[in-house]
Protein backbone atom coordinates (compact mmCIF):
# COMPACT_ATOMS: atom_id res chain seq x y z
CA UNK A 1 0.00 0.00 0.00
CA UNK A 2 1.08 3.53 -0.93
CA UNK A 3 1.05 6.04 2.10
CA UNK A 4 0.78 9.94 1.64
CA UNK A 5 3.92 10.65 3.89
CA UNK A 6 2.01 13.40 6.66
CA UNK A 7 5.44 14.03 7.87
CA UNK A 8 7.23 14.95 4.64
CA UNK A 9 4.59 17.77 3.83
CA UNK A 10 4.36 19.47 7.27
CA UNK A 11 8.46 19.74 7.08
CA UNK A 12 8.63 20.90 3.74
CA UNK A 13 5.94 23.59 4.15
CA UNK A 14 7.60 24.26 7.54
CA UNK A 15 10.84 24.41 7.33
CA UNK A 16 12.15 27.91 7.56
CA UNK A 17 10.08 28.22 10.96
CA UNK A 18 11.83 24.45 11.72
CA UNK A 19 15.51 25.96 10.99
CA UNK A 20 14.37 29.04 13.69
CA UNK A 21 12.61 26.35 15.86
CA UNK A 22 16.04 24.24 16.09
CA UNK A 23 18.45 27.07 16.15
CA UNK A 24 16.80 28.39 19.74
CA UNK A 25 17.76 25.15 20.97
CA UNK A 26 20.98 24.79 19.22
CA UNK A 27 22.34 28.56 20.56
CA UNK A 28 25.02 28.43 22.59
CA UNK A 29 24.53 24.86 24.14
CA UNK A 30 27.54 22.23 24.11
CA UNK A 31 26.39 19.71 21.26
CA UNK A 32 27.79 16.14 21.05
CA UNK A 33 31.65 16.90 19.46
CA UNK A 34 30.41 14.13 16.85
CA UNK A 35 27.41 11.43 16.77
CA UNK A 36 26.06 9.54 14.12
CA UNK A 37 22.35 8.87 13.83
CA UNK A 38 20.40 5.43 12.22
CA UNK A 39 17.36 6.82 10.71
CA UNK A 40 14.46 4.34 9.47
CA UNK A 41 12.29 5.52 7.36
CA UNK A 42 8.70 3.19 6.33
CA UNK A 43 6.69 5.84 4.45
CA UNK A 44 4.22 6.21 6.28
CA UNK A 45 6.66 7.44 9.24
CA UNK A 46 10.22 7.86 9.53
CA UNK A 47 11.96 7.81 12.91
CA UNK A 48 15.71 7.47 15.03
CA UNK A 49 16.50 4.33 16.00
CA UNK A 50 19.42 4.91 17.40
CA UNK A 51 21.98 7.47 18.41
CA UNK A 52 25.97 6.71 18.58
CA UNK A 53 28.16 9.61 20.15
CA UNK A 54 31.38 7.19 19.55
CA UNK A 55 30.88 6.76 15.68
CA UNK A 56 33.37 4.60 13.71
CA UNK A 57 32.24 4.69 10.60
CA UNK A 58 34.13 7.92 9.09
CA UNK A 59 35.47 5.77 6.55
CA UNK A 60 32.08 5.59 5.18
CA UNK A 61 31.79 9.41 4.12
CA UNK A 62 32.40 10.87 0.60
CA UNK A 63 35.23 13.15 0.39
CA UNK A 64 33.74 16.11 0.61
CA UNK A 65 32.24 15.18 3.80
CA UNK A 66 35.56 14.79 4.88
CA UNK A 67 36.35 18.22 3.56
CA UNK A 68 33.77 19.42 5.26
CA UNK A 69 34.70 18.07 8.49
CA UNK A 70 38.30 19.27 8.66
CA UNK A 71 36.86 22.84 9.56
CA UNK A 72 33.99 22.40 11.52
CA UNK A 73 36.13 19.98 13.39
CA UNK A 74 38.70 23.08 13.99
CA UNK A 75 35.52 24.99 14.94
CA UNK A 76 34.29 22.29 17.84
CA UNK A 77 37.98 22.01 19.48
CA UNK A 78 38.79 25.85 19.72
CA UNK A 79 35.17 26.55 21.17
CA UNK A 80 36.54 23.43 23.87
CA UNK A 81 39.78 24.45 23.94
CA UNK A 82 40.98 28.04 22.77
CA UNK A 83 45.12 27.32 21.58
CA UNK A 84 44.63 23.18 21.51
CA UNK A 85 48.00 22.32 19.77
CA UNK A 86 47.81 18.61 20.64
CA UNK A 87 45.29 16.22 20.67
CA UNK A 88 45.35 12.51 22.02
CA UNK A 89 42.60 10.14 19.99
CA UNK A 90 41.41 7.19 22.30
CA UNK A 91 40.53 4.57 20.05
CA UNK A 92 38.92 1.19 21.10
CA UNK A 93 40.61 -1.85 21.51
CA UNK A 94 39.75 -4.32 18.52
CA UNK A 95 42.44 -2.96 16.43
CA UNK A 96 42.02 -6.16 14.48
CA UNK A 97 39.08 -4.74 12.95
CA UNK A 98 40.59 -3.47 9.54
CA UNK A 99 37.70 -0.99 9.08
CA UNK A 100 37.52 -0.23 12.26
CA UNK A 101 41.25 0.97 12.03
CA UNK A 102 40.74 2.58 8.76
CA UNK A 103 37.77 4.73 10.57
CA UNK A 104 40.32 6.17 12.91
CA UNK A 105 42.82 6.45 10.46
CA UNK A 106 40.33 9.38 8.90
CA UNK A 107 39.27 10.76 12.13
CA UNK A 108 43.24 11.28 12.73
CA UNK A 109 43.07 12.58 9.37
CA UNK A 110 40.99 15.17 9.44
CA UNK A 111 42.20 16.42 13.19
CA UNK A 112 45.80 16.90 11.45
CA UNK A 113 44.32 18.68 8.48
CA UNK A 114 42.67 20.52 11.09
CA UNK A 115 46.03 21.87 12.22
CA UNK A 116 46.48 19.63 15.40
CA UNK A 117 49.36 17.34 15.87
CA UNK A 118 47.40 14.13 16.75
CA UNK A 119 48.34 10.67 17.77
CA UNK A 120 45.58 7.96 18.57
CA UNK A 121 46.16 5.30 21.42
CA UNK A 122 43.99 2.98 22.76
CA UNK A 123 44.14 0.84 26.34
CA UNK A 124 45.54 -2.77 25.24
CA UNK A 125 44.05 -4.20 28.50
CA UNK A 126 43.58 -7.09 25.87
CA UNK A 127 47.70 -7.00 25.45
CA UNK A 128 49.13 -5.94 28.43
CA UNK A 129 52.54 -7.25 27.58
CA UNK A 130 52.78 -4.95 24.32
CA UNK A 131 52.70 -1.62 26.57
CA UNK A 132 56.15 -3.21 27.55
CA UNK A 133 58.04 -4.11 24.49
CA UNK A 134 57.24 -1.15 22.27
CA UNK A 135 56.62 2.05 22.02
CA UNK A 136 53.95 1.89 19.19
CA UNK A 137 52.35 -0.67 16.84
CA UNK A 138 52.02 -0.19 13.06
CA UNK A 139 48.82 -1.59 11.71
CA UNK A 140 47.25 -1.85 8.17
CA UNK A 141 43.89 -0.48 7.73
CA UNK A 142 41.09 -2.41 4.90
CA UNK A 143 42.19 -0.37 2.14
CA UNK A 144 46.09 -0.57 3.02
CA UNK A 145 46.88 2.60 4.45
CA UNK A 146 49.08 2.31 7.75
CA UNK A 147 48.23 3.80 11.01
CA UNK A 148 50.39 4.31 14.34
CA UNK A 149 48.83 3.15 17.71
CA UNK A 150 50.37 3.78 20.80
CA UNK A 151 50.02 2.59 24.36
CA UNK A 152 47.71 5.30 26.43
CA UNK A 153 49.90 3.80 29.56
CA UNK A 154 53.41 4.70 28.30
CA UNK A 155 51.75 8.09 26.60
CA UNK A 156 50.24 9.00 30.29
CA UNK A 157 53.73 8.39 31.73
CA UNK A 158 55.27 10.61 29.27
CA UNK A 159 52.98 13.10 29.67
CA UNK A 160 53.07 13.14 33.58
CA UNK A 161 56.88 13.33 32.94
CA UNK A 162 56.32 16.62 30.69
CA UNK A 163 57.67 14.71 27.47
CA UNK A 164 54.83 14.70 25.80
CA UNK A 165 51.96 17.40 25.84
CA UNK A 166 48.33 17.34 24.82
CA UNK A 167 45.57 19.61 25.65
CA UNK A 168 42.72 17.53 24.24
CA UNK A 169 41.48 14.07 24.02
CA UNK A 170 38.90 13.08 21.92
CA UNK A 171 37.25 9.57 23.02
CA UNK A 172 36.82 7.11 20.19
CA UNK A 173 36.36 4.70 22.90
CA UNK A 174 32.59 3.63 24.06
CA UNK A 175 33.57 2.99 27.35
CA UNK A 176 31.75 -0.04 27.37
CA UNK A 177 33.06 -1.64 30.20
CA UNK A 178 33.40 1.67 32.58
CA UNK A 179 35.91 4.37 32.95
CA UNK A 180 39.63 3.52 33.78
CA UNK A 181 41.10 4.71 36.43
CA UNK A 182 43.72 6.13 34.49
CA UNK A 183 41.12 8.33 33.17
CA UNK A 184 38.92 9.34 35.91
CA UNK A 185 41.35 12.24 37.63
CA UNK A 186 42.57 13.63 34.07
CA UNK A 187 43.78 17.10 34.14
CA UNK A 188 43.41 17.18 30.10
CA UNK A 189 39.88 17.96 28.53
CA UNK A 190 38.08 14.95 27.42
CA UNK A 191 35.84 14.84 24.73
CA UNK A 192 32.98 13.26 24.26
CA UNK A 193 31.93 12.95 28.11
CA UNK A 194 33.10 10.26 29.70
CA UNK A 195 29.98 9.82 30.82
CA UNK A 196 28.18 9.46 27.88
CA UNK A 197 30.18 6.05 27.83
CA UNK A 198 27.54 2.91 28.21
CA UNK A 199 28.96 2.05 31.34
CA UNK A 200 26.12 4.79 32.71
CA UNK A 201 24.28 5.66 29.73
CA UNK A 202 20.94 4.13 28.46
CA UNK A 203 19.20 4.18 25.34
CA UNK A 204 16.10 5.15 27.00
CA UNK A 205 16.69 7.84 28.54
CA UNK A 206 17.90 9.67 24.81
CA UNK A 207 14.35 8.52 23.80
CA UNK A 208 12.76 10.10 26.38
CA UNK A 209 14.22 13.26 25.72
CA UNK A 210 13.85 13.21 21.63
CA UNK A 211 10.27 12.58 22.87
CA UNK A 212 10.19 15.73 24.36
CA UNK A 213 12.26 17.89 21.69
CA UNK A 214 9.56 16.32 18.81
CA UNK A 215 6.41 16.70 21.23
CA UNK A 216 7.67 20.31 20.58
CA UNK A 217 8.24 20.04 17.26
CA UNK A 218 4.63 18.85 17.12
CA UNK A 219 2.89 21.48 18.50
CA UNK A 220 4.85 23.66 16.61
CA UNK A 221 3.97 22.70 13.06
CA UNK A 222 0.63 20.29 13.74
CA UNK A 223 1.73 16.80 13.54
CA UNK A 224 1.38 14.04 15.30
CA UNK A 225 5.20 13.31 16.86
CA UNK A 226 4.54 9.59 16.78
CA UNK A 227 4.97 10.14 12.55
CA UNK A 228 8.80 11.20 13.30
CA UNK A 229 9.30 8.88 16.50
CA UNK A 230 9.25 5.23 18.04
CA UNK A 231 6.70 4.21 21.26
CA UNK A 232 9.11 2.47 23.24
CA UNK A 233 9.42 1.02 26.84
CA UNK A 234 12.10 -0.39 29.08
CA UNK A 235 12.67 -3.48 31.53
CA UNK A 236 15.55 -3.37 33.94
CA UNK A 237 17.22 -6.06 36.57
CA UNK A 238 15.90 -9.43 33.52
CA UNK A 239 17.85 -12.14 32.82
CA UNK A 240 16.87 -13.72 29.75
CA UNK A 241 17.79 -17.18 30.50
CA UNK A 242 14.97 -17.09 33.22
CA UNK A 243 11.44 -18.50 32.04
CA UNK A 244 9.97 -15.78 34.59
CA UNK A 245 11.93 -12.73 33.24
CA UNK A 246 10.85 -13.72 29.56
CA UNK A 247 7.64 -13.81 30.90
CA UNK A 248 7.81 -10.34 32.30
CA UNK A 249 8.91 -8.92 29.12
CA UNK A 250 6.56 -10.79 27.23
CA UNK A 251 3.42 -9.03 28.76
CA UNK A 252 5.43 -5.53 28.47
CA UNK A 253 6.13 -6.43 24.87
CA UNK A 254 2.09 -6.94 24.76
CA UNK A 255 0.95 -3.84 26.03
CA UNK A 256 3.54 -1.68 24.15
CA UNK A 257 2.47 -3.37 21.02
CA UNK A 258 -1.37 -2.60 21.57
CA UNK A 259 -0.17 0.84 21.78
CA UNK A 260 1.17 0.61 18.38
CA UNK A 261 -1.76 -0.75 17.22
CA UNK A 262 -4.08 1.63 18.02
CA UNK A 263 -1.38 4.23 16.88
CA UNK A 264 -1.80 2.34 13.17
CA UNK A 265 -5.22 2.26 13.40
CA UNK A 266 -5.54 6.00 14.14
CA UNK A 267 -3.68 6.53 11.11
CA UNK A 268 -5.31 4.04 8.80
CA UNK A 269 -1.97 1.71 8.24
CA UNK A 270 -2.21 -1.45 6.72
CA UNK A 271 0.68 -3.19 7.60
CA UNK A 272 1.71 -5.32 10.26
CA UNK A 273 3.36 -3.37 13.43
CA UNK A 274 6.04 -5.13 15.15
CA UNK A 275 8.81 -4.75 18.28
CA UNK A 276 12.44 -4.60 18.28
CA UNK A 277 13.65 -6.01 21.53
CA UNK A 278 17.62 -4.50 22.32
CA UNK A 279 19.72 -4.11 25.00
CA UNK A 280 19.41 -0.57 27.00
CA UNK A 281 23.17 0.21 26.24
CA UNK A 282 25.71 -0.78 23.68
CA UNK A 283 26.53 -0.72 20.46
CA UNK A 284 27.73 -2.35 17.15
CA UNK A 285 23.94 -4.15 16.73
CA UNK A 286 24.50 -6.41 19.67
CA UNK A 287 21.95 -7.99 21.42
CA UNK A 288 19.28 -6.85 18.80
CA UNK A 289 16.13 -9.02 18.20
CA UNK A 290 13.23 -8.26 15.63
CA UNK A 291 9.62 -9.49 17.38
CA UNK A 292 6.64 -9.93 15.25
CA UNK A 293 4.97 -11.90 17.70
CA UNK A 294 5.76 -11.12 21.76
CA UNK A 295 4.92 -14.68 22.36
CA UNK A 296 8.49 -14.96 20.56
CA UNK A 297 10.08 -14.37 24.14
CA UNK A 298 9.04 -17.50 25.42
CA UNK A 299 10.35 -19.71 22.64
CA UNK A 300 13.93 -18.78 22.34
CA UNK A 301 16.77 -21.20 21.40
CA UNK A 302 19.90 -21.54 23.07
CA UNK A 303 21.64 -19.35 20.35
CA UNK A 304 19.09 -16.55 20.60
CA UNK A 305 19.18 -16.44 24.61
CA UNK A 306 23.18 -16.07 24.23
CA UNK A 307 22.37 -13.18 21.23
CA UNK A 308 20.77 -11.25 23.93
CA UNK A 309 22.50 -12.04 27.47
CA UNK A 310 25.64 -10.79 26.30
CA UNK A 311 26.71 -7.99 24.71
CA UNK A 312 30.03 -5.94 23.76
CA UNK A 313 33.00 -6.20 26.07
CA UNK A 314 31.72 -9.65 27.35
CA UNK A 315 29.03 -7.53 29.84
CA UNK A 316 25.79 -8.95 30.57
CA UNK A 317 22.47 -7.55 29.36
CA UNK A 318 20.02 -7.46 32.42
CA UNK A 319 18.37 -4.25 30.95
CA UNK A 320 16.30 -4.12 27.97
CA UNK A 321 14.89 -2.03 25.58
CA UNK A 322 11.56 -2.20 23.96
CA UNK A 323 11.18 -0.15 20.98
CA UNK A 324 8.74 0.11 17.96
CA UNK A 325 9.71 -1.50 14.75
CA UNK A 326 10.10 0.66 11.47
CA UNK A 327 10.14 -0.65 8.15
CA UNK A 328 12.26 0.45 6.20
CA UNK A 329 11.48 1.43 2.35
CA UNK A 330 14.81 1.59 0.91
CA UNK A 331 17.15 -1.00 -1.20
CA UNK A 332 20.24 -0.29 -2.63
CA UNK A 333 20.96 -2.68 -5.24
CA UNK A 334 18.37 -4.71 -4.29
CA UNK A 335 19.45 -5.35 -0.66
CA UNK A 336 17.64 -3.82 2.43
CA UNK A 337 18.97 -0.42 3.39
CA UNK A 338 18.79 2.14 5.83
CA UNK A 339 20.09 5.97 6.78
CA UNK A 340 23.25 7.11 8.98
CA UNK A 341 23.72 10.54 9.24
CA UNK A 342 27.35 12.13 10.73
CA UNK A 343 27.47 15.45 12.53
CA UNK A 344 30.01 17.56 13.72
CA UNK A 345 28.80 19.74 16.71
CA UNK A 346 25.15 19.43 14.95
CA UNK A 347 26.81 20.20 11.78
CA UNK A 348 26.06 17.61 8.79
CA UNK A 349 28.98 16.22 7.43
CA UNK A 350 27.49 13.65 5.29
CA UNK A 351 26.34 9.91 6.16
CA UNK A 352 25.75 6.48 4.05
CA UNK A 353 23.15 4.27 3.22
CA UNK A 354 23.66 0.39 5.45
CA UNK A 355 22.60 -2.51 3.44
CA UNK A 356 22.58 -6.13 3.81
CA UNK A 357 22.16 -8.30 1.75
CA UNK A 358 20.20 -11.28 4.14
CA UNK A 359 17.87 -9.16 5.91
CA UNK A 360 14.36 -8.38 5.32
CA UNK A 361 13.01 -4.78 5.50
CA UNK A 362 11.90 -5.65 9.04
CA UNK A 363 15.31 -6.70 10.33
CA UNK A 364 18.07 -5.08 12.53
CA UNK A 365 21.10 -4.02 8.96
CA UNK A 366 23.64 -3.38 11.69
CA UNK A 367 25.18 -6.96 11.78
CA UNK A 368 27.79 -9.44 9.93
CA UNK A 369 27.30 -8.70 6.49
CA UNK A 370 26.32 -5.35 6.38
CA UNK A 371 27.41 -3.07 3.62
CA UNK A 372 27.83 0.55 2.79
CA UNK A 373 27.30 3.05 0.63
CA UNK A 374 28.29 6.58 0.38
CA UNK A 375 25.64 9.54 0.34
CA UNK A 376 26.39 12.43 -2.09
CA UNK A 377 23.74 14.48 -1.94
CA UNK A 378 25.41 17.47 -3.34
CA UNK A 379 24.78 18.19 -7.27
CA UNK A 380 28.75 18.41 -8.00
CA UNK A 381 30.02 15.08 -9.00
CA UNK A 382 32.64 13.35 -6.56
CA UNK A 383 34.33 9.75 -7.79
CA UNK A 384 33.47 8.09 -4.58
CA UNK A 385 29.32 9.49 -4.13
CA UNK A 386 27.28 6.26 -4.34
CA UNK A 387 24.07 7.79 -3.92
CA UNK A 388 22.35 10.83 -4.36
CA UNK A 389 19.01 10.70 -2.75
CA UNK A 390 15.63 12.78 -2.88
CA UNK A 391 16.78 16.43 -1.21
CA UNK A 392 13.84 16.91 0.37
CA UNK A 393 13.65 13.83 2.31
CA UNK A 394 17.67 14.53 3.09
CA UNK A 395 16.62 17.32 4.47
CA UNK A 396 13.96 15.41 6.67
CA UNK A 397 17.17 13.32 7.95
CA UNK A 398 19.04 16.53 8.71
CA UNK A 399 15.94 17.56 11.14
CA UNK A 400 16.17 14.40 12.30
CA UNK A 401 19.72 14.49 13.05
CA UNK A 402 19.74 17.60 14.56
CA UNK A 403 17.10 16.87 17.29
CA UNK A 404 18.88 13.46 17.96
CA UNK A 405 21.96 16.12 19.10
CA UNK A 406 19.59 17.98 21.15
CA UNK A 407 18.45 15.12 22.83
CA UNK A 408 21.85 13.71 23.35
CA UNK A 409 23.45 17.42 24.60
CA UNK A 410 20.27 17.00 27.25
CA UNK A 411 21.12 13.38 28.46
CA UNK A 412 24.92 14.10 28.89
CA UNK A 413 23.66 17.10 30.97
CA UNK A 414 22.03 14.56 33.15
CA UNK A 415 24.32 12.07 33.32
CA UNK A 416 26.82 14.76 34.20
CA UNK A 417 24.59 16.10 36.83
CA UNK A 418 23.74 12.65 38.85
CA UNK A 419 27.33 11.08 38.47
C-alpha cells in the first residue's frame, strides 16, 4: 500500500520556521563533538533508531564530507579548547578490525588537516605485555593505508613526565566496560563525556528526551510526533535465561504493542506493526532481536538467549529495551537499506546508506554482512558518491539528526549532573 507521507509535507511547508525552531535550541549549548544517527524511514513514518556519540564509521563518508569536516572539526575544538595544539585520539581496543582501524585512520586525518598534531592510542588491556616491548604498533587499515597506535599507559607516563603534551582528548572509545582509572582524575579535557560512555548511559533515557524535543516540534507545526518517532518502553534487573523474566517482558512487549496498534489504526496503516527487543546500552547491533509476535520471548533457542544475554565487552544484558519497529522502504541494489547521518557539533557532514544483503526490510542491517554506501547528496560530482538521494527527504534526515543532538546534549547534561 502507498502512504501519503504526513510528515514529509508538514516539514517541507515548515521548514524555515523548523531551521528558527532548532536554532533556539541549538544557541550556545555544548552539542555532542560528533554522533552519528540510524534513521528508518517506512513511508508512512520515519523515525531514530538509534543514536551513537562514539561513531566509527568515518570511513564511510564521501570526500567532501571529509572536507567538510576538517573545519567544523577546527571549529568544535577551539570553542573546547581556545590554543589546543595537541590532541590525544582514544581509540577502542579491537584494532584487528581493519575498518575499524581505517575509521580512525580518517578521524586522525581530518584532526591533522585541522592543524592539530594528533596521535591515537587505545588501552591494550587485551595486550598488556605490548605496553612493555614497544613504544607503538604499526597496523594496516582495509584499504592498506598504515596507522600508528600507541600505548595510552606509556603516553600517560610521558605526559606526567612533561615529554609529551596534549591539551585535548577526543574519546573514540565507548567505554563499554566503565571508565579507567587512568582516566577518571585527568587534568586534560576529554571529549565526548566520559559519561556518555555505556557504562552509565541508556538508550532510553535519549528517547525520552527526543520525545520531548519532537512533542515540541509537534505542537509547533501540527503533527502528530509519533509520525517522526518510536513508542518504546524499558525493563531493567531481567535475565533472559529465566522463564519468569521472559515472561515479564513478554506481557510488556504486549501492552507496548497494543499501543502501536491503536497508533496504526488511528492513522489508517495497513501493515503489520512489530517490536524490536535490544539491549538498554551498547553498540555495534548487539543484542538486537526483531519481534513480530511477543509470544516470541518465550520460545527462544539456546543461540538466541546467548544473542541477547551478552553484549560488547563480554558484559551482561540485564536491561532491555523495547522499541517500535520501522520498516524500512529503501534498497540499494536490491538489498535492504537504511540511513546514517554524521554530525560535527550538529553540523552535517554527510552519512551512508547500510545494506545487507540477508535481511528483510523488518530486520536489525547493523550486523555481519552489512554493507555501505556513500551519500552524495550534493549536485557536484565526486568519484566516490554512491548515492544521491531525494533532497527533500535529506533534508527530513538533517531535522532528524539535529534533534537526535539535542536530545543527546540534554542526556549528557544529566548524566553529568547525577554522576
Amino acid at each position: 500500500m502507498v502512504y501519503k507521507p504526513l510528515f514529509a509535507k508538514a516539514i517541507v511547508k515548515n521548514q524555515d520556521l523548523i531551521h528558527t525552531w532548532l536554532k533556539q535550541h541549538e544557541l550556545s549549548k555544548e552539542l555532542p563533538l560528533y554522533s552519528s544517527v540510524d534513521i528508518r524511514n517506512s513511508g508512512f513514518k520515519m523515525a531514530v533508531v538509534d543514536t551513537n556519540l562514539f561513531p566509527a564509521g568515518f570511513n564511510n563518508l564521501c570526500e567532501h564530507g571529509i572536507a567538510d569536516s576538517v573545519g567544523l572539526m577546527k571549529q568544535a575544538v577551539l570553542k573546547r579548547v581556545p590554543n589546543c595544539q595537541n590532541i590525544l585520539i582514544i581509540a577502542e581496543e579491537h584494532t584487528r578490525n581493519t575498518w575499524y582501524l581505517e575509521n580512525i585512520r580518517i578521524l586522525e586525518e581530518i584532526i591533522r588537516k585541522a592543524e592539530f598534531n594528533v596521535k591515537i592510542a587505545t588501552f591494550l588491556t587485551i595486550q598488556p605485555g605490548f605496553c612493555e616491548d614497544v613504544n607503538h604498533v604499526v597496523l594496516k587499515t582495509a584499504t592498506g593505508q598504515e596507522v600508528n597506535i600507541y600505548c595510552f599507559k606509556n603516553i600517560l607516563n610521558k605526559f606526567q613526565q612533561n615529554q609529551e603534551k596534549f591539551d585535548l582528548i577526543i574519546m573514540n572509545n565507548d567505554l563499554t566496560t566503565g571508565i579507567p582509572d587512568i582516566l577518571k582524575n585527568s587534568k586534560i579535557p576529554i571529549y565526548p563525556s566520559l559519561m556518555a560512555g555505556w557504562h552509565s548511559r541508556l538508550k532510553s533515557h535519549h528517547f525520552d528526551h527526543t520525545k520531548d524535543v519532537l512533542n515540541e516540534l509537534g505542537k509547533l507545526i501540527d503533527l502528530d510526533p509519533w509520525l517522526l518517532s518510536c513508542l518504546h518502553t524499558t525493563i531493567a534487573d531481567v535475565d533472559i535465561n529465566q522463564e519468569d523474566d521472559r515472561v515479564k517482558i513478554q506481557d510488556l512487549a504486549a501492552d507496548l504493542l497494543k499501543k502501536i496498534v491503536k497508533k496504526y489504526q488511528e492513522h489508517a496503516i495497513q501493515e503489520k506493526p512489530y517490536l524490536v527487543l535490544k539491549s538498554d546500552s551498547g553498540t555495534y547491533g548487539m543484542g538486537v532481536m526483531t519481534l513480530e509476535d511477543p509470544a516470541e520471548i518465550l520460545h527462544l533457542n539456546r543461540k538466541e538467549k546467548n544473542k541477547l544475554h551478552i553484549g560488547k565487552g563480554s558484559q551482561v544484558i540485564d536491561r532491555f529495551l523495547l522499541q517500535e519497529g520501522v520498516p524500512t522502504i529503501y534498497t540499494v541494489e536490491t538489498r535492504v537499506s537504511e540511513v546514517c547521518m554524521y554530525q560535527i557539533e550538529n553540523h552535517l557532514v554527510g552519512g551512508f546508506f547500510r545494506f545487507h544483503a540477508e535481511k528483510t526490510d523488518r530486520e536489525n542491517l547493523n550486523s555481519k554482512g552489512m554493507g555501505f554506501k556513500k551519500i552524495c547528496p550534493r549536485i557536484e560530482k565526486y568519484a566516490d558518491c554512491e548515492v544521491h538521494p531525494d533532497l527533500n527527504t535529506y533534508n527530513i534526515y538533517k531535522i532528524l539528526a539535529r534533534i537526535a543532538g539535542i536530545a543527546a546534549h540534554r542526556e549528557i547534561v544529566q548524566l553529568e549532573r547525577i554522576n
